[in-house]
Protein backbone atom coordinates (compact mmCIF):
# COMPACT_ATOMS: atom_id res chain seq x y z
CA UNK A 1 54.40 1.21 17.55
CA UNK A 2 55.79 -0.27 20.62
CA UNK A 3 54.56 -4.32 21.20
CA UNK A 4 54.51 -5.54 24.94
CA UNK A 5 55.68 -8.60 25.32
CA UNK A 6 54.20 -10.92 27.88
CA UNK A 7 56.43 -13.42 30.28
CA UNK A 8 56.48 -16.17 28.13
CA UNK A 9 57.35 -14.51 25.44
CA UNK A 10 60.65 -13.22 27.38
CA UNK A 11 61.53 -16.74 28.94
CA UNK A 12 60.64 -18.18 25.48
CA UNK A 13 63.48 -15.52 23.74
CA UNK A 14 66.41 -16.16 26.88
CA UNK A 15 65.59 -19.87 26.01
CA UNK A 16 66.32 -19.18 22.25
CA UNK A 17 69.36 -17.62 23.57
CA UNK A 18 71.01 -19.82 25.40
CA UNK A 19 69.82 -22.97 22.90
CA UNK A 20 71.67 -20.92 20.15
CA UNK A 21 75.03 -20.09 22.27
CA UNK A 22 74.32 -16.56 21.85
CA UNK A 23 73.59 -15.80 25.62
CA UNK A 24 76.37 -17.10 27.18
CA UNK A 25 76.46 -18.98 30.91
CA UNK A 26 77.17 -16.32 33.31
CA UNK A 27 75.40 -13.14 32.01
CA UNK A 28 73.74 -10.89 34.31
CA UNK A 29 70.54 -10.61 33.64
CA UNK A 30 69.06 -6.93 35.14
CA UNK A 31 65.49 -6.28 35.24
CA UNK A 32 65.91 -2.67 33.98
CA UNK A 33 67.07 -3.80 30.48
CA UNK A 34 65.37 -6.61 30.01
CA UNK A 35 62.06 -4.65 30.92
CA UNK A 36 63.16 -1.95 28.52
CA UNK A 37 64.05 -4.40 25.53
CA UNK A 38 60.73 -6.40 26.10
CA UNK A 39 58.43 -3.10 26.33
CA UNK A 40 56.94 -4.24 29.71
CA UNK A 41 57.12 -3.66 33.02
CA UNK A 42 59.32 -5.21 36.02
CA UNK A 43 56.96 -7.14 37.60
CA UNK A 44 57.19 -9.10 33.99
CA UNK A 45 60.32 -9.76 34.17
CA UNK A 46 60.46 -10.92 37.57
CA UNK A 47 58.02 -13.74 36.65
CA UNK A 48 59.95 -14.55 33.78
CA UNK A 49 63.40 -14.60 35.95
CA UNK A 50 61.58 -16.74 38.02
CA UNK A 51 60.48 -18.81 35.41
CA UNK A 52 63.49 -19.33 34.02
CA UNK A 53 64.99 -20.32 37.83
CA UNK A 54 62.43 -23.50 37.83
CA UNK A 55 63.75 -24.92 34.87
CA UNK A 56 67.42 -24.27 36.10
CA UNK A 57 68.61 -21.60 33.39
CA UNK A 58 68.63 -18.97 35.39
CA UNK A 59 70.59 -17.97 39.06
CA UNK A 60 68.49 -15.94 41.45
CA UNK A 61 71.10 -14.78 43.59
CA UNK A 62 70.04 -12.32 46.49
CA UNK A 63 71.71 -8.61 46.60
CA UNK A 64 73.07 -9.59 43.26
CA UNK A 65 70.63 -10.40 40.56
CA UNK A 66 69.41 -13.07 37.91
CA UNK A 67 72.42 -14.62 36.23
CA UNK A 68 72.45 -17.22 33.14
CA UNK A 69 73.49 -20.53 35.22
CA UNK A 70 77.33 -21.30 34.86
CA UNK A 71 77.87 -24.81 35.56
CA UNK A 72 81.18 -25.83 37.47
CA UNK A 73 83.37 -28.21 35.50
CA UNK A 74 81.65 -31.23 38.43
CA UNK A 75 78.31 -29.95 36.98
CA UNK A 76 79.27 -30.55 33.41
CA UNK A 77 80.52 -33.84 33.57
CA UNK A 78 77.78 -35.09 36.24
CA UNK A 79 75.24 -33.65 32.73
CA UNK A 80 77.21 -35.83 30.21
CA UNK A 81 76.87 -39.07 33.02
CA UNK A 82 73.57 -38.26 32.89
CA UNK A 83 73.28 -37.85 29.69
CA UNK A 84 74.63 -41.01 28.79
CA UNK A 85 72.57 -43.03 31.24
CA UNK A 86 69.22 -41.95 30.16
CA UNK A 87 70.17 -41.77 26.14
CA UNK A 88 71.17 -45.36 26.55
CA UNK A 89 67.64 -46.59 26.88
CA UNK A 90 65.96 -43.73 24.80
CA UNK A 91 68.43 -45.37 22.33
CA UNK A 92 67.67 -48.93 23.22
CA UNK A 93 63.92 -48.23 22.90
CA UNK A 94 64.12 -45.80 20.17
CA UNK A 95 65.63 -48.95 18.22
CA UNK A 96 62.74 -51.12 19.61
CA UNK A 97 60.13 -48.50 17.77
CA UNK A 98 61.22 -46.90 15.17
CA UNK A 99 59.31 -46.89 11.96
CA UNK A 100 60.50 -45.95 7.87
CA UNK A 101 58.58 -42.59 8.55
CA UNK A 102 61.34 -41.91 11.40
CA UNK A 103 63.97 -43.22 9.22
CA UNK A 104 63.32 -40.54 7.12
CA UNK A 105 62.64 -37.16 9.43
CA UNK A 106 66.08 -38.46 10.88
CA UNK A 107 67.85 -38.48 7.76
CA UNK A 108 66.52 -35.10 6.73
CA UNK A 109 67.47 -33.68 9.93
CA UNK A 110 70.53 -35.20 9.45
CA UNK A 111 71.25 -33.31 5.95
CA UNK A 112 69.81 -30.55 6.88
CA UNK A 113 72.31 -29.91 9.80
CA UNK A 114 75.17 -30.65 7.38
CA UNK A 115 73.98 -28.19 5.28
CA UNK A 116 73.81 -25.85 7.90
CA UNK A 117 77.11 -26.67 8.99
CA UNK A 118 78.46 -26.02 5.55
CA UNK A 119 76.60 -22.25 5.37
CA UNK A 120 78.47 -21.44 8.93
CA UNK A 121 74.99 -21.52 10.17
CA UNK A 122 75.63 -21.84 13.71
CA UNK A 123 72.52 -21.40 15.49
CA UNK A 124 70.21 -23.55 13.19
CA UNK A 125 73.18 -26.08 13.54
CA UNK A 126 72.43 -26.12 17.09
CA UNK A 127 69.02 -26.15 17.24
CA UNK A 128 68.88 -29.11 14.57
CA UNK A 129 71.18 -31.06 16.54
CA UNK A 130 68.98 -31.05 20.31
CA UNK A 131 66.37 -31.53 17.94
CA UNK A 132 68.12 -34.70 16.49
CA UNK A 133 68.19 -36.18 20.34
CA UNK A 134 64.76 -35.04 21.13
CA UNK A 135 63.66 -36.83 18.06
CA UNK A 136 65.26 -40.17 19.33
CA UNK A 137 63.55 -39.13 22.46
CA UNK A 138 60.00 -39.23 21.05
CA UNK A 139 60.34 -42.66 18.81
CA UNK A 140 61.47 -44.24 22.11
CA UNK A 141 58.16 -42.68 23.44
CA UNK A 142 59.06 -42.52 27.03
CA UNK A 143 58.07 -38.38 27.85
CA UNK A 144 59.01 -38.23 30.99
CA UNK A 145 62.66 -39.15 29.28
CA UNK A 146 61.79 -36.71 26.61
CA UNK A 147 60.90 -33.91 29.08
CA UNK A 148 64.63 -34.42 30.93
CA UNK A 149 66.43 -34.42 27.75
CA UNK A 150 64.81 -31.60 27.14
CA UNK A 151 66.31 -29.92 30.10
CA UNK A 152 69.60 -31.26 30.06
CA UNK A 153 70.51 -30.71 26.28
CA UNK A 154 69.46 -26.73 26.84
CA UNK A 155 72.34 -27.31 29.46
CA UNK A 156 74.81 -29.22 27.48
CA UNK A 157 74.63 -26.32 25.05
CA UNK A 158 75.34 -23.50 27.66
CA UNK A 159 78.36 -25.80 28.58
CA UNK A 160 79.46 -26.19 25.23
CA UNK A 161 79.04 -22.26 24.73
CA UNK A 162 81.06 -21.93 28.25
CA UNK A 163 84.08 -24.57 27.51
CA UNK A 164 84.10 -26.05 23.83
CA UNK A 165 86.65 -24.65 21.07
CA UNK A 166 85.07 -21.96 19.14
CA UNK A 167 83.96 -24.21 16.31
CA UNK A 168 82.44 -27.04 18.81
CA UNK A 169 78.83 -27.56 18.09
CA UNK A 170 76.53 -29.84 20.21
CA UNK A 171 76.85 -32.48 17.80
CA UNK A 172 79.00 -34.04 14.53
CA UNK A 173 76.51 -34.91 11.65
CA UNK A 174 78.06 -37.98 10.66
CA UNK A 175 78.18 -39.65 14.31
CA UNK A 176 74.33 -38.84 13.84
CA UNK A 177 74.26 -40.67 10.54
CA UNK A 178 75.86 -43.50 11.69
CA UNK A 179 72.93 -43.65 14.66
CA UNK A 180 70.61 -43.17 12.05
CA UNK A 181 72.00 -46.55 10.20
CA UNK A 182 72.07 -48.81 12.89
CA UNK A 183 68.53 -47.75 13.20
CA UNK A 184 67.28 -48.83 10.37
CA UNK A 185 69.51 -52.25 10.14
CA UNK A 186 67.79 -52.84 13.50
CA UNK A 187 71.17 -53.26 15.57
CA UNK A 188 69.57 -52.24 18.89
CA UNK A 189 72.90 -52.97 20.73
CA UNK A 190 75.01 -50.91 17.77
CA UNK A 191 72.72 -47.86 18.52
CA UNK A 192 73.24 -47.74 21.98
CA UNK A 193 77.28 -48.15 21.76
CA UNK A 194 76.89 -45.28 19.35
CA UNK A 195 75.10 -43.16 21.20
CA UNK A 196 77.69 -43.55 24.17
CA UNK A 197 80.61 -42.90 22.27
CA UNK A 198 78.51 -39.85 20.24
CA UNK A 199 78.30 -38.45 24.05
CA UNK A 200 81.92 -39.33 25.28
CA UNK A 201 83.61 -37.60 22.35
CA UNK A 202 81.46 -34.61 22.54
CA UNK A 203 82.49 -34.41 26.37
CA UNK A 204 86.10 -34.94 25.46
CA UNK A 205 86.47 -32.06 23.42
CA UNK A 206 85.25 -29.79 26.29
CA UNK A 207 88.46 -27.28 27.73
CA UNK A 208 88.33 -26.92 31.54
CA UNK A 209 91.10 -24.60 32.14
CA UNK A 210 89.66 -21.47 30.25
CA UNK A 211 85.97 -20.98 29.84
CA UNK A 212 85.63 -18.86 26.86
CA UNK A 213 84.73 -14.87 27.04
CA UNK A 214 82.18 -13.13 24.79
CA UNK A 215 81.57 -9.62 24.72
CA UNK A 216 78.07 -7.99 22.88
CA UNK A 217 75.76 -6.16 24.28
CA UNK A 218 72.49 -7.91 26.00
CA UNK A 219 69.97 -6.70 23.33
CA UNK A 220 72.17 -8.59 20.68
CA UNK A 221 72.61 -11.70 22.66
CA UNK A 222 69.09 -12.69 23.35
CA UNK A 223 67.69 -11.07 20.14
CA UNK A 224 70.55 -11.62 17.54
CA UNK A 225 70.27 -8.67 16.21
CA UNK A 226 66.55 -7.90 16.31
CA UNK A 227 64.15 -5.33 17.30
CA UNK A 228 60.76 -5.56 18.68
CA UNK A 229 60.17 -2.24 18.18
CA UNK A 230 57.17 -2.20 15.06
């Protein structure tokens, strides 16, 4: 038996998607596919489309469709200034706050991304590591911070996905363990210079001069695979 599935529970499996590099920045997006793969009508995935325009993951573009966005190569490195500015003070204040309990979430995190690493896992890999930043994020306690590093880590990854080497992930395990250490020594001023240089060496491995091309069909990329067919 068929299951319809609601809005949300389309903008909630693009945003899987794209946070897992397997919807890649510049994929159209039709409404006749989408509203076949989901089970539910147009008007559905309108609101969804629309949806996923507010937060900035999505192109409306009129006569032509919803697109996955594809930031220009200005766009990607105004995200890692960004970035860097605001993950500076979640850093600095993360540092101010952070407690033995947090310690120890961010080691697991920590060894449980290497592990994925080592398994080839690449989308838990990727969701581990925004989670890694969002974590830093909530010990700093600032959620208005938390809420734009929300946003602009789902678009680091599509900009990864779009110009890093095919082994790139959002993140290298040990510069998080080194964060992780300063942390707990209480070097407030060591965290933050980590963080920076965590952020300009994931830039710096980011290729320009030839976005990279995937080719699967649309069911595949935003399900992996999957059916929602009972």
């Amino acid at each position: 038996m068929s299951v319809e599935v609601p809005e949300d529970g389309i903008v909630s499996a693009i945003l899987g998607a794209v946070a897992e590099q397997r919807l890649p920045a510049g994929t159209k997006l039709t409404e006749a596919a989408l509203a076949e793969m989901f089970n539910c009508n147009r008007a559905n995935v309108r609101r969804a489309l629309a949806a996923l325009a507010a937060q900035q993951v999505v192109d409306l573009i009129p006569n032509r469709g919803a697109f996955v966005v594809s930031p220009s190569p200005k766009e990607a490195r105004d995200l890692f200034q960004a970035r860097r500015a605001i993950e500076r003070v979640i850093a600095r204040e993360a540092a101010a706050n952070v407690t033995a309990d947090d310690i120890a979430l961010l080691r697991r995190n920590v060894a449980d991304e290497a592990e994925a690493k080592a398994r080839r896992d690449h989308p838990t890999e990727l969701r581990l590591s925004r989670q890694f930043h969002q974590e830093l994020a909530r010990i700093a306690g600032n959620q208005v911070m938390d809420r734009i590093l929300a946003d602009l880590t789902m678009r680091s990854t599509l900009i990864i996905g779009l110009y890093g080497r095919a082994t790139l992930s959002n993140c290298a395990e040990d510069e998080h363990s080194g964060i992780v250490s300063a942390l707990e020594a209480g070097q407030a001023d060591t965290v933050v210079a980590l963080m920076d240089a965590h952020l300009r060496h994931l830039e710096s491995h980011l290729d320009f001069s030839a976005p990279r091309q995937r080719a699967s069909s649309l069911q595949d990329q935003i399900l992996g695979g999957a059916s929602l067919v009972a």
